[in-house]
PDB file of N, CA and C in Angstrom:
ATOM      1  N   UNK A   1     144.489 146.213 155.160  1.00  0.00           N
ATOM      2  CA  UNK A   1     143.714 145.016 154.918  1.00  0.00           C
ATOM      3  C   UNK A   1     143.701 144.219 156.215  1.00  0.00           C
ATOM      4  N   UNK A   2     142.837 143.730 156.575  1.00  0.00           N
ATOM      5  CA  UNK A   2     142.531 142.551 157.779  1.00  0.00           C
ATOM      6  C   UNK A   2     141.933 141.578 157.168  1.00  0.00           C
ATOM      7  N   UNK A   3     142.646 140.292 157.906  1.00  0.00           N
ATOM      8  CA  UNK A   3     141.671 138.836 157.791  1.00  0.00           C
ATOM      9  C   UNK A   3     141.189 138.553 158.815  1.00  0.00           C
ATOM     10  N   UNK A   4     140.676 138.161 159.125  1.00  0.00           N
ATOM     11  CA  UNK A   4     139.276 137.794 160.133  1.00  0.00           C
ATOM     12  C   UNK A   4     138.750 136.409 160.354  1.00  0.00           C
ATOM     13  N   UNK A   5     139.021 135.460 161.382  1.00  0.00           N
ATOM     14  CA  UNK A   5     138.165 134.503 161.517  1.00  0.00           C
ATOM     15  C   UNK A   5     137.051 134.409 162.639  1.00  0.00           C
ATOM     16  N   UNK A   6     136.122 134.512 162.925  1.00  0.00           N
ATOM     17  CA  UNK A   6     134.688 134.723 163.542  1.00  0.00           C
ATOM     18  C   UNK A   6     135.917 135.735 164.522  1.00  0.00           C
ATOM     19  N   UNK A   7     135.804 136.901 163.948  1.00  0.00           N
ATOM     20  CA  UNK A   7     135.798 138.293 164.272  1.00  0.00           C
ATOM     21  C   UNK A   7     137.093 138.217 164.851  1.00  0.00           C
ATOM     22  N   UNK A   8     138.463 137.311 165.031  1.00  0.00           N
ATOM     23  CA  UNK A   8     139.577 137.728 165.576  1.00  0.00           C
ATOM     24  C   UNK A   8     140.384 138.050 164.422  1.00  0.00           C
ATOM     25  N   UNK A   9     141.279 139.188 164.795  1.00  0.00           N
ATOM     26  CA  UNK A   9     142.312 139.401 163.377  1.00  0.00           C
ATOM     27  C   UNK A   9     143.393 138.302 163.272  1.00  0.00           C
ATOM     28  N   UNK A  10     143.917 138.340 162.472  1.00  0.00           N
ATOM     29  CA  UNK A  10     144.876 136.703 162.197  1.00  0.00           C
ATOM     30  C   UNK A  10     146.043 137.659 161.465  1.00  0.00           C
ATOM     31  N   UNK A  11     147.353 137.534 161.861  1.00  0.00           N
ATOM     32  CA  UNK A  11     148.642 137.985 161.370  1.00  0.00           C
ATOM     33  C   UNK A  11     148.679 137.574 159.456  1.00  0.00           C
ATOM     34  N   UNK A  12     149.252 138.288 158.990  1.00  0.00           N
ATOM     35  CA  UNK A  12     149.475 137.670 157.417  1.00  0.00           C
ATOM     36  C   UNK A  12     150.665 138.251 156.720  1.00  0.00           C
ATOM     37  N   UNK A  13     150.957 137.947 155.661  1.00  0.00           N
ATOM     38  CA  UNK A  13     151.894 138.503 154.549  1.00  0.00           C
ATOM     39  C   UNK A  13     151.310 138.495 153.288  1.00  0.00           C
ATOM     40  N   UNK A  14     151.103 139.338 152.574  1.00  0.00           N
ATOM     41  CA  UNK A  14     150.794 139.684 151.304  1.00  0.00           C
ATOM     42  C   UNK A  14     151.396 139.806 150.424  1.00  0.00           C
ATOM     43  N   UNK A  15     151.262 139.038 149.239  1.00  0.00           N
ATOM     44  CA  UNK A  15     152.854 139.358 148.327  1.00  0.00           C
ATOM     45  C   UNK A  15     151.852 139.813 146.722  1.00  0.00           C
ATOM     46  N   UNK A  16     152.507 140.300 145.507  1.00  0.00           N
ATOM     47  CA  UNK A  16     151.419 140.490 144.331  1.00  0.00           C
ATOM     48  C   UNK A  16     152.296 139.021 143.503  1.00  0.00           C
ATOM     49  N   UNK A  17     151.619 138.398 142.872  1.00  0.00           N
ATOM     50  CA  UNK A  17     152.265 137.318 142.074  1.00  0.00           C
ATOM     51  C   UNK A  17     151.785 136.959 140.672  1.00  0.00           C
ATOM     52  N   UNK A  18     152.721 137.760 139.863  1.00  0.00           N
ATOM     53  CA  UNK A  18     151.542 137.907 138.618  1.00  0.00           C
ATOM     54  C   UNK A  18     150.517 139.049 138.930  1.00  0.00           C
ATOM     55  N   UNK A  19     149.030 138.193 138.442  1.00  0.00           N
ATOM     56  CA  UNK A  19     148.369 139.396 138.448  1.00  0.00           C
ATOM     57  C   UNK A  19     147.442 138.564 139.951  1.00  0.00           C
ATOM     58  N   UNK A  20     147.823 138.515 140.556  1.00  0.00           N
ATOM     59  CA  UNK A  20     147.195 137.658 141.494  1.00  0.00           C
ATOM     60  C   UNK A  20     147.775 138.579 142.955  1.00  0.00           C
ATOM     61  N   UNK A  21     146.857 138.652 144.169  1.00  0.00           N
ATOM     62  CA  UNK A  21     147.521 139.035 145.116  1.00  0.00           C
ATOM     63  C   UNK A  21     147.159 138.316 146.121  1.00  0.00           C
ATOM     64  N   UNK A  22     148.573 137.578 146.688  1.00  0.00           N
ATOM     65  CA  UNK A  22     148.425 136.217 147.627  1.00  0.00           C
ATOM     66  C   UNK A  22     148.767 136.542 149.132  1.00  0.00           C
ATOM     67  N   UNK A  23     147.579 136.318 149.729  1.00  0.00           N
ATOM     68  CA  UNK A  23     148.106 136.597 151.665  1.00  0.00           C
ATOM     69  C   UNK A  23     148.467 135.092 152.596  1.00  0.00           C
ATOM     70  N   UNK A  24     149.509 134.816 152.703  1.00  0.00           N
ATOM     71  CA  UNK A  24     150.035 133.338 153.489  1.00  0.00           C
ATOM     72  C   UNK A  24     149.473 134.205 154.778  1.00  0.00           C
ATOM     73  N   UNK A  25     148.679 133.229 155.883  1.00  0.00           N
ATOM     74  CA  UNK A  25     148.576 133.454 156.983  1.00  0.00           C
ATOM     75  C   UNK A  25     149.876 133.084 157.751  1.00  0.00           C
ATOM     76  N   UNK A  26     149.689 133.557 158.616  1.00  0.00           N
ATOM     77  CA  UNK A  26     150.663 133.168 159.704  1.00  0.00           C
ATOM     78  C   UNK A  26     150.504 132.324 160.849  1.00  0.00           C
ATOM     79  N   UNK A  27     149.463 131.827 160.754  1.00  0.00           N
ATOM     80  CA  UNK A  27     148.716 130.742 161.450  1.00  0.00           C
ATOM     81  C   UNK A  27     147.621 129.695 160.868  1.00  0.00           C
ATOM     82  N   UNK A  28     147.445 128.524 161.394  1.00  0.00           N
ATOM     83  CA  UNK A  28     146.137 127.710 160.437  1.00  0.00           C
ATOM     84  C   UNK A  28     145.251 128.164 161.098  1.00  0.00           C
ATOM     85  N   UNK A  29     143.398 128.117 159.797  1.00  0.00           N
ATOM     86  CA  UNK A  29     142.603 127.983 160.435  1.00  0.00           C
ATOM     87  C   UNK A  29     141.695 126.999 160.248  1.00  0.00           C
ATOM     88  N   UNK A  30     140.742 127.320 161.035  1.00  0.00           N
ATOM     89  CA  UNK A  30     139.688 125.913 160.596  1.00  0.00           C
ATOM     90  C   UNK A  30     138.877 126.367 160.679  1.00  0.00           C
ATOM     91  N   UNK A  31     138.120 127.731 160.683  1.00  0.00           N
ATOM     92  CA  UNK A  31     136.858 128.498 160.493  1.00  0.00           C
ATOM     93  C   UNK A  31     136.729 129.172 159.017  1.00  0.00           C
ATOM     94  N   UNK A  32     135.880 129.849 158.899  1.00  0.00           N
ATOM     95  CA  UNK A  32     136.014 130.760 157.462  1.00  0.00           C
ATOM     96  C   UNK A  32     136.711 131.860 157.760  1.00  0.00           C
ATOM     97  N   UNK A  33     137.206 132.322 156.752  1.00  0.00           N
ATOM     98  CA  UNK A  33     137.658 133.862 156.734  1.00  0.00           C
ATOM     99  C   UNK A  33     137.118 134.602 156.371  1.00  0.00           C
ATOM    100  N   UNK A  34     137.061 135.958 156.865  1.00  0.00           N
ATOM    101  CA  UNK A  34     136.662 137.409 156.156  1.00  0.00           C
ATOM    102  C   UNK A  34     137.892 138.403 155.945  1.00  0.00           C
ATOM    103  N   UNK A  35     137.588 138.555 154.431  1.00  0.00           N
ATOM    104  CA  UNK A  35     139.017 139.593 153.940  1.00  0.00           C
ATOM    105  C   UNK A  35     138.603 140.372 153.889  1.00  0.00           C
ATOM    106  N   UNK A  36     138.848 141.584 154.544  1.00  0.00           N
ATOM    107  CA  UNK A  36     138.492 143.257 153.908  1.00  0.00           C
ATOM    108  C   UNK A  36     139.817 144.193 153.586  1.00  0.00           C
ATOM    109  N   UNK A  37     139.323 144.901 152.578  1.00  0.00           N
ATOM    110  CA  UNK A  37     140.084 145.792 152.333  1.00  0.00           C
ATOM    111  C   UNK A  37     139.867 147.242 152.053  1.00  0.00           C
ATOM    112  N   UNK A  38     140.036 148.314 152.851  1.00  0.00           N
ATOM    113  CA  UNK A  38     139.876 149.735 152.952  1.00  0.00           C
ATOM    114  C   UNK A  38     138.456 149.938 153.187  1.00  0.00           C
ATOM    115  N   UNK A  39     137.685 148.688 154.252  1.00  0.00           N
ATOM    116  CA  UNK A  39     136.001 148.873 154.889  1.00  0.00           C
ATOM    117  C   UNK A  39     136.044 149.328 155.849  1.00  0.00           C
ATOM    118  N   UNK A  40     137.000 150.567 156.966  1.00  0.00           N
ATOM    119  CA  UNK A  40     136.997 151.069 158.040  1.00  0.00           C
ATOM    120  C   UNK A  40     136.346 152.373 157.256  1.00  0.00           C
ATOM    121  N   UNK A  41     135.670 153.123 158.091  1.00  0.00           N
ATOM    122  CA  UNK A  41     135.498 154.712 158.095  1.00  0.00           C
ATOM    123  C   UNK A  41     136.177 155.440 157.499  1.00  0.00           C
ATOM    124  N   UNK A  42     137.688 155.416 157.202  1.00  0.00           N
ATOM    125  CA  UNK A  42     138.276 156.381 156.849  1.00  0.00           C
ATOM    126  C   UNK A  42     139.439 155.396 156.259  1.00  0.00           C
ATOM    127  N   UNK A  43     139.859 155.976 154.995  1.00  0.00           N
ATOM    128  CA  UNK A  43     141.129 154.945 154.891  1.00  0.00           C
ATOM    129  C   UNK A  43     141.333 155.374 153.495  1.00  0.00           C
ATOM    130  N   UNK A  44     143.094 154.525 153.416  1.00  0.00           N
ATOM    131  CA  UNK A  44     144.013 155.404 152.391  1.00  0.00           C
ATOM    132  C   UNK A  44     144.433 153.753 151.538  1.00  0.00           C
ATOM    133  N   UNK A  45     143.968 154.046 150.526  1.00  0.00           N
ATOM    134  CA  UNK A  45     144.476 152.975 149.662  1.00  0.00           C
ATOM    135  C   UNK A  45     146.008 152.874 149.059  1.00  0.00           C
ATOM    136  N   UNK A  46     146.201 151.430 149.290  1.00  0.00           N
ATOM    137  CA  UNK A  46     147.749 151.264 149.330  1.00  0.00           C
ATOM    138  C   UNK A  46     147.753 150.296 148.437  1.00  0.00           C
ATOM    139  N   UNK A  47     146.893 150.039 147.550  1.00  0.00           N
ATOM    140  CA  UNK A  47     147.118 148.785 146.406  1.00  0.00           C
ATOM    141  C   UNK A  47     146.464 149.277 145.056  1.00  0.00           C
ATOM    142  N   UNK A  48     147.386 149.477 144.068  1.00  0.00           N
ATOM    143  CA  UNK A  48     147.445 149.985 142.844  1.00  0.00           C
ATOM    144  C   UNK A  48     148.188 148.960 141.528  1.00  0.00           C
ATOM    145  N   UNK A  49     147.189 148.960 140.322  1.00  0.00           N
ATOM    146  CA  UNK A  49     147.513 147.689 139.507  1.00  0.00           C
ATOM    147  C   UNK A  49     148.761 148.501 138.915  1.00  0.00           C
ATOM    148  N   UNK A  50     149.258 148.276 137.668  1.00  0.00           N
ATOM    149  CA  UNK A  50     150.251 148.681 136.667  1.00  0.00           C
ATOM    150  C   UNK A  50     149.792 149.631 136.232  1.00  0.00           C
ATOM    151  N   UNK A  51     148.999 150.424 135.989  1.00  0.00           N
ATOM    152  CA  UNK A  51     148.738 151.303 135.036  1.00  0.00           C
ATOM    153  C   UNK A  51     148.396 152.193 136.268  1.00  0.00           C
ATOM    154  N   UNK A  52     148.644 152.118 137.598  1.00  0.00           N
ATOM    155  CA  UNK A  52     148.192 153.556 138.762  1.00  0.00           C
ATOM    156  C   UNK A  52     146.919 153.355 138.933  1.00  0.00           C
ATOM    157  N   UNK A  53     145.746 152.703 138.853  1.00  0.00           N
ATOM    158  CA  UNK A  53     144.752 152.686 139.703  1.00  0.00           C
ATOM    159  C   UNK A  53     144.423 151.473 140.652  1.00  0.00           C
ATOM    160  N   UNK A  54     143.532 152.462 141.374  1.00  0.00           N
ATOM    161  CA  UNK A  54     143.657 151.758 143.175  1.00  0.00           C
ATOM    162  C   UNK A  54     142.604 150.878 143.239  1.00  0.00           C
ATOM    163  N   UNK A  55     142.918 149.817 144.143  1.00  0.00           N
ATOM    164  CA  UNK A  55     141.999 148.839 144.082  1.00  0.00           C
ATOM    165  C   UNK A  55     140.672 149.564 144.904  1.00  0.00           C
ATOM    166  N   UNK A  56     139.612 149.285 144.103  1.00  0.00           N
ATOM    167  CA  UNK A  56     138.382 149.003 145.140  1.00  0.00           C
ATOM    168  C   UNK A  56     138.410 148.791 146.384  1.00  0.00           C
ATOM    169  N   UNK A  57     137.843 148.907 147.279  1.00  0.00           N
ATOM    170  CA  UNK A  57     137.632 148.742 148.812  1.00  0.00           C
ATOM    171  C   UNK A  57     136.460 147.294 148.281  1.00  0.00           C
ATOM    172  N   UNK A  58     136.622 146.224 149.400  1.00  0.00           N
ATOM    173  CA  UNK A  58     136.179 145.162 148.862  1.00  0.00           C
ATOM    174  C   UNK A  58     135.822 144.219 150.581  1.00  0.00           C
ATOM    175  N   UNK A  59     135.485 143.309 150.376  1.00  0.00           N
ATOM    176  CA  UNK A  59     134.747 142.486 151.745  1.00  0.00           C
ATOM    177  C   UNK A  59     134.747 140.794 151.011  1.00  0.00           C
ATOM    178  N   UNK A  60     135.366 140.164 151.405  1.00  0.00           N
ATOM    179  CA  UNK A  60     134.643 138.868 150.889  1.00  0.00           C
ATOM    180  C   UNK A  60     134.658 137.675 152.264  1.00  0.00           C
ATOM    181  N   UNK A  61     134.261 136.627 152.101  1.00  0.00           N
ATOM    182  CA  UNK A  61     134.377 135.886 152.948  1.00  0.00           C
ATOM    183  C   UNK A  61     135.019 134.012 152.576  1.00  0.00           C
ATOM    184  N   UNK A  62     135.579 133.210 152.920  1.00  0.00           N
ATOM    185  CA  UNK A  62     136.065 132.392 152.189  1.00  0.00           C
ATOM    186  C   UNK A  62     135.622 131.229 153.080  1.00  0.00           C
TER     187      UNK A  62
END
């Protein structure tokens, strides 16, 4: 997964909380973000709910 603010990557931590999955940056920003997850060319999914299936590959922007 990468976060993104006008195209630089930004350090993070990801934790699951509940059914919720929360990324604390590691820095402030003051632009928007772009979250992606498994949108490169090739890639191995590493996030799976309770019951074993994998999250979607996904893009949003905040």
């Amino acid at each position: 997964m990468s976060v993104l603010e006008n195209g630089r990557e930004i350090s993070y931590q990801a934790l699951v909380d509940g059914d919720s999955l929360v990324l604390r940056l590691e820095e402030m920003t003051e632009g928007s973000l772009q979250i992606r997850f498994a949108r490169d060319a090739w890639y191995q999914v590493n996030l799976f709910n309770a019951a074993g299936i994998p999250a979607i590959p996904f893009e949003t922007r905040c």
